[in-house]
Protein backbone atom coordinates (compact mmCIF):
# COMPACT_ATOMS: atom_id res chain seq x y z
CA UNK A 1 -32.12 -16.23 39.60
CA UNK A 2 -30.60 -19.65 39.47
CA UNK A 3 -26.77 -19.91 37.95
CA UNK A 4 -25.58 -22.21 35.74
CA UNK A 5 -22.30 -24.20 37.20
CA UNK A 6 -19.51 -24.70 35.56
CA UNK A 7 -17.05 -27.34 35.23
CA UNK A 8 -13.87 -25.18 34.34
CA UNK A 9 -12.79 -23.39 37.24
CA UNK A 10 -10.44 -20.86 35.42
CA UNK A 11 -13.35 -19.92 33.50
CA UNK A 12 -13.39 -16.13 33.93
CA UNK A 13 -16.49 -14.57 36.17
CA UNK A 14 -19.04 -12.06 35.00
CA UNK A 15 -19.99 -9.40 37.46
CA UNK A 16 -23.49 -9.23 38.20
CA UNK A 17 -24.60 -6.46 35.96
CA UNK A 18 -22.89 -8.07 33.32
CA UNK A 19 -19.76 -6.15 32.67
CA UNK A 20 -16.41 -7.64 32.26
CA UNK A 21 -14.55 -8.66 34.84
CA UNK A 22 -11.28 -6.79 35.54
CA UNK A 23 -9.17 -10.26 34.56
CA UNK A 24 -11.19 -10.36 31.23
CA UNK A 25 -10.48 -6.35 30.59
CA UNK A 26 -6.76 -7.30 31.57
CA UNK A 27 -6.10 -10.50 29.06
CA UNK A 28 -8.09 -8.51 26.30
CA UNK A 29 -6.19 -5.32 26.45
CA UNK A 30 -4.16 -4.08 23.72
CA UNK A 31 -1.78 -2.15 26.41
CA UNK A 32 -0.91 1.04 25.37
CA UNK A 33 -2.28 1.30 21.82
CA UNK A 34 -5.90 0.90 23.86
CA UNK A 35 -7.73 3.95 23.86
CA UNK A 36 -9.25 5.95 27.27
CA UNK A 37 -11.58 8.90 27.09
CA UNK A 38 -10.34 12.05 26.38
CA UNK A 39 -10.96 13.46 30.02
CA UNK A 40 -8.96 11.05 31.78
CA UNK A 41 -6.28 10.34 28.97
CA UNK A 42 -2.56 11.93 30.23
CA UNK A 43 -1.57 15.15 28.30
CA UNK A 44 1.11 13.33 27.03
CA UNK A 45 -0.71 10.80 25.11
CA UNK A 46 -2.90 13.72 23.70
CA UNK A 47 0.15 14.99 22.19
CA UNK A 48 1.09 11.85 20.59
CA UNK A 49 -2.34 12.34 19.06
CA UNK A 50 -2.35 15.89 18.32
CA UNK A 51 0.69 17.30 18.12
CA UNK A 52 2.58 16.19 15.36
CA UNK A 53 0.58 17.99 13.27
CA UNK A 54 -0.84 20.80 15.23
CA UNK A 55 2.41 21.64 16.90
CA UNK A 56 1.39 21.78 20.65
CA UNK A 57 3.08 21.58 23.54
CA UNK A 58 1.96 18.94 26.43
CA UNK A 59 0.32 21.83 28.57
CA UNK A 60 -1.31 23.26 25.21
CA UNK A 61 -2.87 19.56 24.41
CA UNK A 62 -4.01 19.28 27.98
CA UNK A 63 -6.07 22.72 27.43
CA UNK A 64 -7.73 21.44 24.22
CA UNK A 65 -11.30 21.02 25.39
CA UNK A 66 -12.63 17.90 25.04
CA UNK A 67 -16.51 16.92 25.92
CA UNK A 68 -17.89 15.18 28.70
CA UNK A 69 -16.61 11.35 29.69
CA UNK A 70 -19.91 10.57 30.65
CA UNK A 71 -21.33 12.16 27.18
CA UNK A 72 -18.88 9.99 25.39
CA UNK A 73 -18.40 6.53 24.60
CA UNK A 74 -15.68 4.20 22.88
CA UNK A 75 -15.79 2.17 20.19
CA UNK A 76 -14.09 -0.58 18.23
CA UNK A 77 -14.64 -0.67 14.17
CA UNK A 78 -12.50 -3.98 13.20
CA UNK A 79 -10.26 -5.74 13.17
CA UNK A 80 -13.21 -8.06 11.88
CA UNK A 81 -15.05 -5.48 9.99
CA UNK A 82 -15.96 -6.05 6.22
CA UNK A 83 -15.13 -2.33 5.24
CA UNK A 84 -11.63 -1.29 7.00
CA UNK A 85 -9.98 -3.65 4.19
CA UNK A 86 -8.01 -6.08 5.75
CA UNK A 87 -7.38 -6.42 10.01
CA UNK A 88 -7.53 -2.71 10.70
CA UNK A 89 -8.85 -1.60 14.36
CA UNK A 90 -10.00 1.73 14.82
CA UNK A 91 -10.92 2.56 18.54
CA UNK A 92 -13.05 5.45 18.09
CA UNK A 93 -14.27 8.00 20.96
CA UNK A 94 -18.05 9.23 19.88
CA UNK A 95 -20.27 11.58 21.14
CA UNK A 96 -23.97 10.73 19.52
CA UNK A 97 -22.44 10.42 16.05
CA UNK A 98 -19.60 12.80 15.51
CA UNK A 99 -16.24 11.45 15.57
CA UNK A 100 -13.74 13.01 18.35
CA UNK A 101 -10.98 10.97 18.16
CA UNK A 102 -9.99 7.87 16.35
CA UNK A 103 -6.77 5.55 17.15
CA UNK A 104 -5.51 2.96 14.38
CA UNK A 105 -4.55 0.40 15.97
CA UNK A 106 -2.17 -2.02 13.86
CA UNK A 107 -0.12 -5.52 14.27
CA UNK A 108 -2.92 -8.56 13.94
CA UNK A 109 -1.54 -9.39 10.49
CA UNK A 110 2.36 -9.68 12.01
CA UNK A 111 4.35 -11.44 8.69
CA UNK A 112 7.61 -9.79 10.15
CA UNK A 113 8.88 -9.68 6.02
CA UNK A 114 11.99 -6.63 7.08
CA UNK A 115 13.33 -9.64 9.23
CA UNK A 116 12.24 -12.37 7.06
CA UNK A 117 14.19 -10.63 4.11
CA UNK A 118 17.13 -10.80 6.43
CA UNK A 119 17.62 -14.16 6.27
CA UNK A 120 17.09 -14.72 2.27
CA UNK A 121 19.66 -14.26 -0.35
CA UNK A 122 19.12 -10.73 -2.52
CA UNK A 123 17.98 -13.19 -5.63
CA UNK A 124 15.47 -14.52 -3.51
CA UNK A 125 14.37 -11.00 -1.90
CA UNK A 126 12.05 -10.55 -4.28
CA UNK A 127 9.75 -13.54 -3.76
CA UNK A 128 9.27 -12.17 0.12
CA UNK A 129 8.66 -8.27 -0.88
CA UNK A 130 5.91 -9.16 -3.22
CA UNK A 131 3.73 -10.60 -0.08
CA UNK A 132 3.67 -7.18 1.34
CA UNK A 133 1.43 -4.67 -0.76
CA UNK A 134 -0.15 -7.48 -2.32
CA UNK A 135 -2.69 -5.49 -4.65
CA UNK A 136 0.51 -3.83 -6.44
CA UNK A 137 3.39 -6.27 -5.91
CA UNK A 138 5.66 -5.01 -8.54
CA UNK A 139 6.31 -1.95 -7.00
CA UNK A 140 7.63 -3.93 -3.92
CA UNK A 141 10.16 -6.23 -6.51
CA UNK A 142 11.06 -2.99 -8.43
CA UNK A 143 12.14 -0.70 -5.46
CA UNK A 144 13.94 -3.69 -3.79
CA UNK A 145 15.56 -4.77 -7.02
CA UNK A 146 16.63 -0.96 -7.62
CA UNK A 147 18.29 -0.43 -4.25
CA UNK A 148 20.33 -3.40 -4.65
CA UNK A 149 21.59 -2.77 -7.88
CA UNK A 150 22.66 0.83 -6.33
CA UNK A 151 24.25 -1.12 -3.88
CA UNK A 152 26.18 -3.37 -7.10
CA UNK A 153 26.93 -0.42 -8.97
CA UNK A 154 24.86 -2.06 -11.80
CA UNK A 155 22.97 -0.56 -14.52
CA UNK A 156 20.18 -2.99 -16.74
CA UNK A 157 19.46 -3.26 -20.20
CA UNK A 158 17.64 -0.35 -22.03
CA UNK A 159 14.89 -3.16 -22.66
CA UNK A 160 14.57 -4.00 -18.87
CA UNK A 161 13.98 -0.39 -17.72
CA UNK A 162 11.01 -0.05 -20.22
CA UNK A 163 9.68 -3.78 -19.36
CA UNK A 164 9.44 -3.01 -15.76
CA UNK A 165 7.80 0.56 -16.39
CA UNK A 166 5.15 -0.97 -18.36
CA UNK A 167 4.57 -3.85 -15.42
CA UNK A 168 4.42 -1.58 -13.19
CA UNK A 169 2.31 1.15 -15.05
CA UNK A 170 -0.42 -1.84 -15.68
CA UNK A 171 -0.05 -2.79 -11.80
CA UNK A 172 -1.09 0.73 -11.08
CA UNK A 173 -4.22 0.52 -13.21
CA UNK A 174 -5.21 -3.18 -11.45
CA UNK A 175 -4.44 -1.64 -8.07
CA UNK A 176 -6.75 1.63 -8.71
CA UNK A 177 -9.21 -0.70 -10.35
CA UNK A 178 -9.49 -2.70 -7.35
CA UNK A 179 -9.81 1.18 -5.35
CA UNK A 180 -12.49 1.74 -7.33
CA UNK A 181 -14.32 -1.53 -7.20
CA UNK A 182 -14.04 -1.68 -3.15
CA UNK A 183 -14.51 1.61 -2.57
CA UNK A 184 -17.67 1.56 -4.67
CA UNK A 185 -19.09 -1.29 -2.70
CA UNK A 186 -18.03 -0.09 1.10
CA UNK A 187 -20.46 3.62 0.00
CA UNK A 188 -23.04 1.42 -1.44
CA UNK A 189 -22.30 1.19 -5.07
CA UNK A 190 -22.23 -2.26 -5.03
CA UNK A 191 -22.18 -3.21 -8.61
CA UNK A 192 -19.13 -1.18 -8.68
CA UNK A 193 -17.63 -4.17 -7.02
CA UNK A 194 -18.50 -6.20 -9.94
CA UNK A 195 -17.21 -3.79 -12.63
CA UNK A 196 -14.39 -3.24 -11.41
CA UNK A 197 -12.78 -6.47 -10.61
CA UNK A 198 -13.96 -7.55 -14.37
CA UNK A 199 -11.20 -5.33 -15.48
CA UNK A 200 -9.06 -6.03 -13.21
CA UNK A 201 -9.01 -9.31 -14.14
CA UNK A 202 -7.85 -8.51 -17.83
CA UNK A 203 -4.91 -7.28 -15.96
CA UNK A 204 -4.60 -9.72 -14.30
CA UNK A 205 -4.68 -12.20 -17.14
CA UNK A 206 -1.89 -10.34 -18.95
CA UNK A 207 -0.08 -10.86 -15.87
CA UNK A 208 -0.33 -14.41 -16.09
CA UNK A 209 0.73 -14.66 -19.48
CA UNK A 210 3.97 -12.76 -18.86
CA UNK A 211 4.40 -14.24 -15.54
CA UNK A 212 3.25 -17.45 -14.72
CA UNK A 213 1.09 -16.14 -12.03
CA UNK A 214 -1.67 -13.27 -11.43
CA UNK A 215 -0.11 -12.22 -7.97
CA UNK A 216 3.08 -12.44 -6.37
CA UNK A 217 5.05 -12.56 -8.95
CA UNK A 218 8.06 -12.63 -8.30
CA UNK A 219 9.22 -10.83 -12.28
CA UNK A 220 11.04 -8.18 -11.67
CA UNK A 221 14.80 -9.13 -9.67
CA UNK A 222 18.02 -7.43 -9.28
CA UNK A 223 19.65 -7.34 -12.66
CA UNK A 224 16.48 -7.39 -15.04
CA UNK A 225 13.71 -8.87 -15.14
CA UNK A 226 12.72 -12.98 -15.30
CA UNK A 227 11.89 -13.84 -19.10
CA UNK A 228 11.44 -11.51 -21.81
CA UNK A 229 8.08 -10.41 -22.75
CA UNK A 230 6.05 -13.41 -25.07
CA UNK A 231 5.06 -13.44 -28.21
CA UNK A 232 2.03 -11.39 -28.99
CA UNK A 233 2.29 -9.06 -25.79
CA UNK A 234 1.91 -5.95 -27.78
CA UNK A 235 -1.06 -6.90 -29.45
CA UNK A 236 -2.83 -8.42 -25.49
CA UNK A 237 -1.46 -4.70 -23.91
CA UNK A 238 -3.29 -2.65 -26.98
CA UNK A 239 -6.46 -4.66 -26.14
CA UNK A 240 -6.18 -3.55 -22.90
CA UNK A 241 -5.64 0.32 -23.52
CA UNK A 242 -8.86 -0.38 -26.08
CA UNK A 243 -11.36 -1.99 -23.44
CA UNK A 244 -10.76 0.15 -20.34
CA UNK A 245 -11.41 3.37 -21.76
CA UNK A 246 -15.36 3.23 -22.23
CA UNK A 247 -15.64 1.16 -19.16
CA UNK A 248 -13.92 4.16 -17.36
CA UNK A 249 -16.86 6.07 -19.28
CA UNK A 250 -19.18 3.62 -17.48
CA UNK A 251 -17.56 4.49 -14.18
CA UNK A 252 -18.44 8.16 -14.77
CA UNK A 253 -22.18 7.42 -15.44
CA UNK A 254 -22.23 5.58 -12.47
CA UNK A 255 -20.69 7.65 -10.00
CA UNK A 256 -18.93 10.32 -11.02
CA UNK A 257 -21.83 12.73 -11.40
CA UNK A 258 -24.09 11.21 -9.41
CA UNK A 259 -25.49 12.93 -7.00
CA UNK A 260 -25.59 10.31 -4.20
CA UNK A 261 -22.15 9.98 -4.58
CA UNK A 262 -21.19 13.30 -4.86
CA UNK A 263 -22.95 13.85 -1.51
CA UNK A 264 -21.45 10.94 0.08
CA UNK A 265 -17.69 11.83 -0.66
CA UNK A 266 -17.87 15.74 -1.36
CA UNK A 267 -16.36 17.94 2.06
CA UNK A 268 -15.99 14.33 4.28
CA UNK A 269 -12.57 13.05 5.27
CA UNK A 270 -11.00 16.82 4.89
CA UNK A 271 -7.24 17.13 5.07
CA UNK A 272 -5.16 19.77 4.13
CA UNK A 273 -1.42 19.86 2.55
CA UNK A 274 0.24 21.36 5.48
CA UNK A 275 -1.43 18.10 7.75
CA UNK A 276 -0.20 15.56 5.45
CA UNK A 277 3.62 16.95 4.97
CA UNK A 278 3.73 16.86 9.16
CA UNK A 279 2.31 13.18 9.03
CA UNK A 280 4.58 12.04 6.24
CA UNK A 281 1.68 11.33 4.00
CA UNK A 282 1.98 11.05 0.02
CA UNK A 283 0.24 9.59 -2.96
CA UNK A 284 -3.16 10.43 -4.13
CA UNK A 285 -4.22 11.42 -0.60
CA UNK A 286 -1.47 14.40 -0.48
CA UNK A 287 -1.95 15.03 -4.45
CA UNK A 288 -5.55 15.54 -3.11
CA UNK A 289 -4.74 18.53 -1.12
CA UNK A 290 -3.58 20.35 -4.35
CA UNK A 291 0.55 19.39 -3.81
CA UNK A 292 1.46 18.13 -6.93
CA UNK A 293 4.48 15.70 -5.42
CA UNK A 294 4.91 12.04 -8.03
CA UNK A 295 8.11 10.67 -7.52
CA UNK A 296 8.30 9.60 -11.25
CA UNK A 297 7.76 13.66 -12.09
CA UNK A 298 9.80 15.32 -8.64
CA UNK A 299 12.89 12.36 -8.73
CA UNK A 300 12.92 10.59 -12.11
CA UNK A 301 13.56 6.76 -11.89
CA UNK A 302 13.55 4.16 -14.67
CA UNK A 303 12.41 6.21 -17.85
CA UNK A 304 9.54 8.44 -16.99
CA UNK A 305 11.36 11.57 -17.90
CA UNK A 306 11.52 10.20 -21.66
CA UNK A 307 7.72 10.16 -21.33
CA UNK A 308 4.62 12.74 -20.73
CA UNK A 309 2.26 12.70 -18.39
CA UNK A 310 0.02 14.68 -16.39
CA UNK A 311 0.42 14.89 -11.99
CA UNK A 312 -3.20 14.58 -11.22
CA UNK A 313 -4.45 16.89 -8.24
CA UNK A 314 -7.10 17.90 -6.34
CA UNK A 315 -8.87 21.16 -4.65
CA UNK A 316 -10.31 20.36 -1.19
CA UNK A 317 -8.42 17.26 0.08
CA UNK A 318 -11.45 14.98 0.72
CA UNK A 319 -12.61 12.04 -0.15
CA UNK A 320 -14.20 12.64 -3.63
CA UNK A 321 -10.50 14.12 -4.69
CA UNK A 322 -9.22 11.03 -3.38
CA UNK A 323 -11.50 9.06 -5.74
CA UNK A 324 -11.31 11.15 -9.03
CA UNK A 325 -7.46 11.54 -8.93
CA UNK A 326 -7.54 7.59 -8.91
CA UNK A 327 -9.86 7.15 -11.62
CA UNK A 328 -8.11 9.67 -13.75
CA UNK A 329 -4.36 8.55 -13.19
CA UNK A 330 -6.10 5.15 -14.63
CA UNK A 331 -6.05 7.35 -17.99
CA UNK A 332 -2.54 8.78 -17.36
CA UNK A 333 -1.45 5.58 -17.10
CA UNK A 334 -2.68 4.10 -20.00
CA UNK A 335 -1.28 7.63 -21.61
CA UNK A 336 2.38 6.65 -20.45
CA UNK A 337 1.82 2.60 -21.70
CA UNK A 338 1.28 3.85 -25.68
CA UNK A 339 4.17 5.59 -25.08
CA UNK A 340 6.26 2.34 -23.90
CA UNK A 341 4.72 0.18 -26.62
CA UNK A 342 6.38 3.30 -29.25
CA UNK A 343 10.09 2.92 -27.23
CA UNK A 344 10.30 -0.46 -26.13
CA UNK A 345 13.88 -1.48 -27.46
CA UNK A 346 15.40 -4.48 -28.23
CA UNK A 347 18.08 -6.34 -26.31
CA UNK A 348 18.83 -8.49 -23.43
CA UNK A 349 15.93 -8.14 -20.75
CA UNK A 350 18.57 -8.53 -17.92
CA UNK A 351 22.47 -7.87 -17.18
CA UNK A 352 24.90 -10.17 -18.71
CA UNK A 353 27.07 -10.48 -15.34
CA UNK A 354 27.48 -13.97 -14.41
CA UNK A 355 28.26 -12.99 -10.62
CA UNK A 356 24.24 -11.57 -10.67
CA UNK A 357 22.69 -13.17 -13.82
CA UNK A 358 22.17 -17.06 -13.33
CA UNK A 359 22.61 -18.70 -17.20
CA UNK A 360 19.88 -19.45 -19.60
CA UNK A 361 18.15 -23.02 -19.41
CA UNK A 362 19.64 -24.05 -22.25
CA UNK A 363 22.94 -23.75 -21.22
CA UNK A 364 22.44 -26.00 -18.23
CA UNK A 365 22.03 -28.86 -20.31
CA UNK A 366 24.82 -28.68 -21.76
CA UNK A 367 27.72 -27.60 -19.44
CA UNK A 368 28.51 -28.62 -16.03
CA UNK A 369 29.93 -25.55 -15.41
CA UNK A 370 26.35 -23.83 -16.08
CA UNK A 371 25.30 -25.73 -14.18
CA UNK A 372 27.26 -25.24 -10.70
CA UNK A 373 26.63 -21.46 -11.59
CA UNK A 374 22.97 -22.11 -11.86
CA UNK A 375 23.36 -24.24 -8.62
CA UNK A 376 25.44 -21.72 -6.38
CA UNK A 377 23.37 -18.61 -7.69
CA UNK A 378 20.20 -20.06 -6.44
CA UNK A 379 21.32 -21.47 -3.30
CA UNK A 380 24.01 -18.98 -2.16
CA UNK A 381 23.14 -16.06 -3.82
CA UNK A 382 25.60 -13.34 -4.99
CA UNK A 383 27.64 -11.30 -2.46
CA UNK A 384 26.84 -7.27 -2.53
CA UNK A 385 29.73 -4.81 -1.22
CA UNK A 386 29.69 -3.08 1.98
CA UNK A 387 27.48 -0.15 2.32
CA UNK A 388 23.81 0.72 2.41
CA UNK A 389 21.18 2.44 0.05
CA UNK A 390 17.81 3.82 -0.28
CA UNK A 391 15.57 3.87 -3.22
CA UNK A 392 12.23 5.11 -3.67
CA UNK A 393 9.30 4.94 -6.21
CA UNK A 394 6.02 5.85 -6.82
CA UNK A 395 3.34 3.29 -5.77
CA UNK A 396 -0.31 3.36 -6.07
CA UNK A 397 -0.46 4.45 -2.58
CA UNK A 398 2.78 6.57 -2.43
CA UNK A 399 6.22 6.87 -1.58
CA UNK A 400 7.34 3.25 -1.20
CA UNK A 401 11.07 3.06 -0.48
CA UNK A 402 13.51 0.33 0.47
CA UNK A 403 16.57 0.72 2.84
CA UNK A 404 19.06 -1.87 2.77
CA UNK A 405 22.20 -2.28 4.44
CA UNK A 406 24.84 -5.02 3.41
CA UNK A 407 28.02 -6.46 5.07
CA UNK A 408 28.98 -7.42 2.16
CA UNK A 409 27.90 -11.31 2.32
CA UNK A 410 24.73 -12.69 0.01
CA UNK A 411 21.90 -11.49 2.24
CA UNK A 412 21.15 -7.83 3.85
CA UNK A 413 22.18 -7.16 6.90
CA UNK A 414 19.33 -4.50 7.42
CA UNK A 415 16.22 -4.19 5.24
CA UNK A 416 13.36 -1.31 5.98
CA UNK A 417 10.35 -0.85 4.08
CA UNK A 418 9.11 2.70 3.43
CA UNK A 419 5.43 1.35 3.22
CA UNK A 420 2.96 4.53 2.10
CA UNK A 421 -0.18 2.45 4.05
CA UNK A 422 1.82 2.79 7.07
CA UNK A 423 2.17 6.68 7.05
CA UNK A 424 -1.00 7.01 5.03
CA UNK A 425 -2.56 5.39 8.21
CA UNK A 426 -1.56 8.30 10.50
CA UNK A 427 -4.22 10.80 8.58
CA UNK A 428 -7.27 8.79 9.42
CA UNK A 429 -7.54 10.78 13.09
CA UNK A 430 -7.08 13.99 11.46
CA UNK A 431 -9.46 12.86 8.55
CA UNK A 432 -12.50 11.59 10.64
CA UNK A 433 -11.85 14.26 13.32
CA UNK A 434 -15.58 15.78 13.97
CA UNK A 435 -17.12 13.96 11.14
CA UNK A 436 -20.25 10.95 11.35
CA UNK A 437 -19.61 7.60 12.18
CA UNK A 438 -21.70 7.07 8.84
CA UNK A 439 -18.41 8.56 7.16
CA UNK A 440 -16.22 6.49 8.72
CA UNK A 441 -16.26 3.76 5.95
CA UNK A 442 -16.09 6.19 2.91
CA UNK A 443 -12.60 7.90 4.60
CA UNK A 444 -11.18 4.62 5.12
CA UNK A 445 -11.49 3.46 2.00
CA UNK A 446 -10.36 6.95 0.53
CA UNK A 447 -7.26 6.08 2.07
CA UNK A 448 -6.31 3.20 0.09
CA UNK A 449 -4.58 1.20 2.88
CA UNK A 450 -2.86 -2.53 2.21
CA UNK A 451 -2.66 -3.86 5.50
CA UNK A 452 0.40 -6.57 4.13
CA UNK A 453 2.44 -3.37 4.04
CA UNK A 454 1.48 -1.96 7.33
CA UNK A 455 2.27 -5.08 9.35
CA UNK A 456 5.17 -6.35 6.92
């Protein structure tokens, strides 16, 4: 058979049969986060896979039997793929259908925001953590703005504390909302998709109203929070806590009890309490496993232990726990917002210090010396003593805490993200472990994962 010719010289070779070419293997490779089959991977990488959790030593993962290399074959689901929500890999080793191993393999989405938030002032932190867990950004603002204020010594207004817990109590129900909307759609319930984001959007819209913006908001900052609340928020919020409730109803018709779904999530994606305390894995997916750990219950911040609520759990750890505690900490949310709209306070809605606080608008107009204050805060910032702090809240997805160091000037010397997608990511091997391929989507998406987070 007649080749074609080819002007470009460099232009890499196929072999005969069709396989790549070493030199296209070698500028494709992902080095050592690629995956090799099981019978020819070292015993040491096998423990990086297995024995965090299972507790082997190198000779005891080498003795795990593993099937036949030439029964097997390797996989890649992503980073393209509609369903692994957002540029996730997933090199998977399959024999016929079942699942033997599965690698995450992260880093396409690289936006570097630890090092990018070492080079911004603490006042303007806040715009660059909202970026990274994008579907529940005030979680990212709040835990930053906490640790610095432990690093200030600072305490806010009565009024701020409650603002912020009822931002970021509404953020939780948007960010399960959109759970349940994607997750419906990846198993096949795809006018889940639709339901869903329509209430997400009346989140979203109250958002906008307090804001300025739906996303990245940028509202809550070291010291309080931007503006107070506007005129007629009570009165938007209550129309809120009115509408979701029967369309949570709706979401119960749909899928709770059916039987389709109840197939397609009941016993799949199986982890157990002692797996996800080795892995470092919290939120709904360890709440799943029965282990009722919620920072706002186990390590009160803001106000939550002025309010009651319920730590939803689960039985059997899989993915239809995974799902219902979602759907139902939608209603304990909405439980702990009546109780903000009964104890919001009055009062300032951030700190009267003028070394943190820049002044109000109307003061620039009419002193010069507002003025240079409003000019040095936002350019220079505000200097934070020596030391270094670590604060962590409940997010949708779990633990999210944020490390900062400071040398004492107007921007941290060391910020680290807790992310809970990043840890969260580390159960997927032991979830999919022996299950179908077909299952692979629905155990993904159990999982919750923000890929902004995982690469910040």
């Amino acid at each position: 058979m007649a080749t074609m010719e080819r002007s470009d010289s460099h232009a890499p070779q196929a072999s005969a049969d069709g396989a790549p070419t070493p030199d296209e293997v070698a500028r494709t490779s992902e080095g050592a986060q690629e995956m090799t089959a099981a019978a020819v991977t070292a015993a040491i990488e096998l423990l990086r896979e297995r024995g965090a959790v299972l507790r082997l030593s190198e000779a005891e993962a080498e003795a795990v039997p593993t099937s036949d290399d030439d029964q097997t074959m390797i996989i890649n689901m992503g980073p393209q793929h509609p369903s692994t929500h957002g540029v996730l890999r997933l090199m998977l080793e399959l024999e016929g259908e079942t699942v033997l191993r599965t690698k995450p393999v992260i880093g396409y989405l690289h936006t570097g925001m630890e090092r990018t938030g070492e080079e911004l002032t603490y006042y303007q932190g806040p715009t660059n953590v909202t970026r990274m867990d994008y579907a529940s950004n005030f979680f990212n603002e709040l835990v930053f703005s906490l640790c610095t204020e432990k690093l200030l010594g600072i305490e806010v207004p009565p009024r701020a504390t409650w603002i912020r817990m009822l931002m970021c109590e509404l953020n939780r129900i948007s960010s399960h909302l959109l759970f349940l909307a994607t997750n419906g759609m990846d198993i096949g319930a795809v006018s889940m998709m639709l339901y869903g984001w329509r209430e997400r959007e009346e989140v979203l819209r109250f958002f906008e109203k307090v804001t300025g913006l739906r996303m990245n908001n940028e509202y809550i900052r070291p010291g309080g929070v931007v503006v107070d609340l506007p005129a007629g928020w009570r009165d938007d919020v209550l129309r809120l806590l009115d509408l979701i409730p029967s369309r949570l109803e709706e979401y119960d018709t749909l899928m709770t009890g059916q039987p389709i779904w109840r197939e397609r999530l009941q016993g799949v994606g199986v982890i157990t309490a002692e797996e996800c305390i080795a892995l470092g894995v919290t939120g709904p997916i360890l709440r799943s496993t029965g282990f009722a750990w919620d920072l706002r219950r186990a390590m009160p911040y803001l106000a939550y232990d002025e309010v009651e609520f319920d730590v939803i759990v689960g039985t059997y750890g899989d993915c239809y726990d995974r799902y219902a505690i979602r759907l139902n900490e939608i209603r304990e949310s909405m439980r702990i917002i009546r109780q903000i709209l009964d104890k919001m306070p009055t009062g300032d809605y951030r700190v009267q210090d003028r070394k943190v606080t820049p002044p109000p608008r109307a003061r620039i107009d009419e002193s010069m010396e507002a003025l240079i204050h409003h000019f040095k805060i936002f350019t220079e910032g505000f200097k934070v003593p020596e030391g270094e702090a670590y604060v962590a809240v409940e997010s949708p997805r779990g633990e999210l805490g944020c490390y900062i160091v400071s040398d004492g000037s107007s921007v941290p010397y060391r910020m680290h993200i807790r992310a809970p997608s990043f840890a969260n990511l580390q159960a997927l091997p032991h979830m999919m472990h022996n299950g179908l391929i077909a299952d692979a989507v629905a155990v993904i998406s159990s999982v919750d994962p923000i890929m902004g987070e995982v690469d910040r």
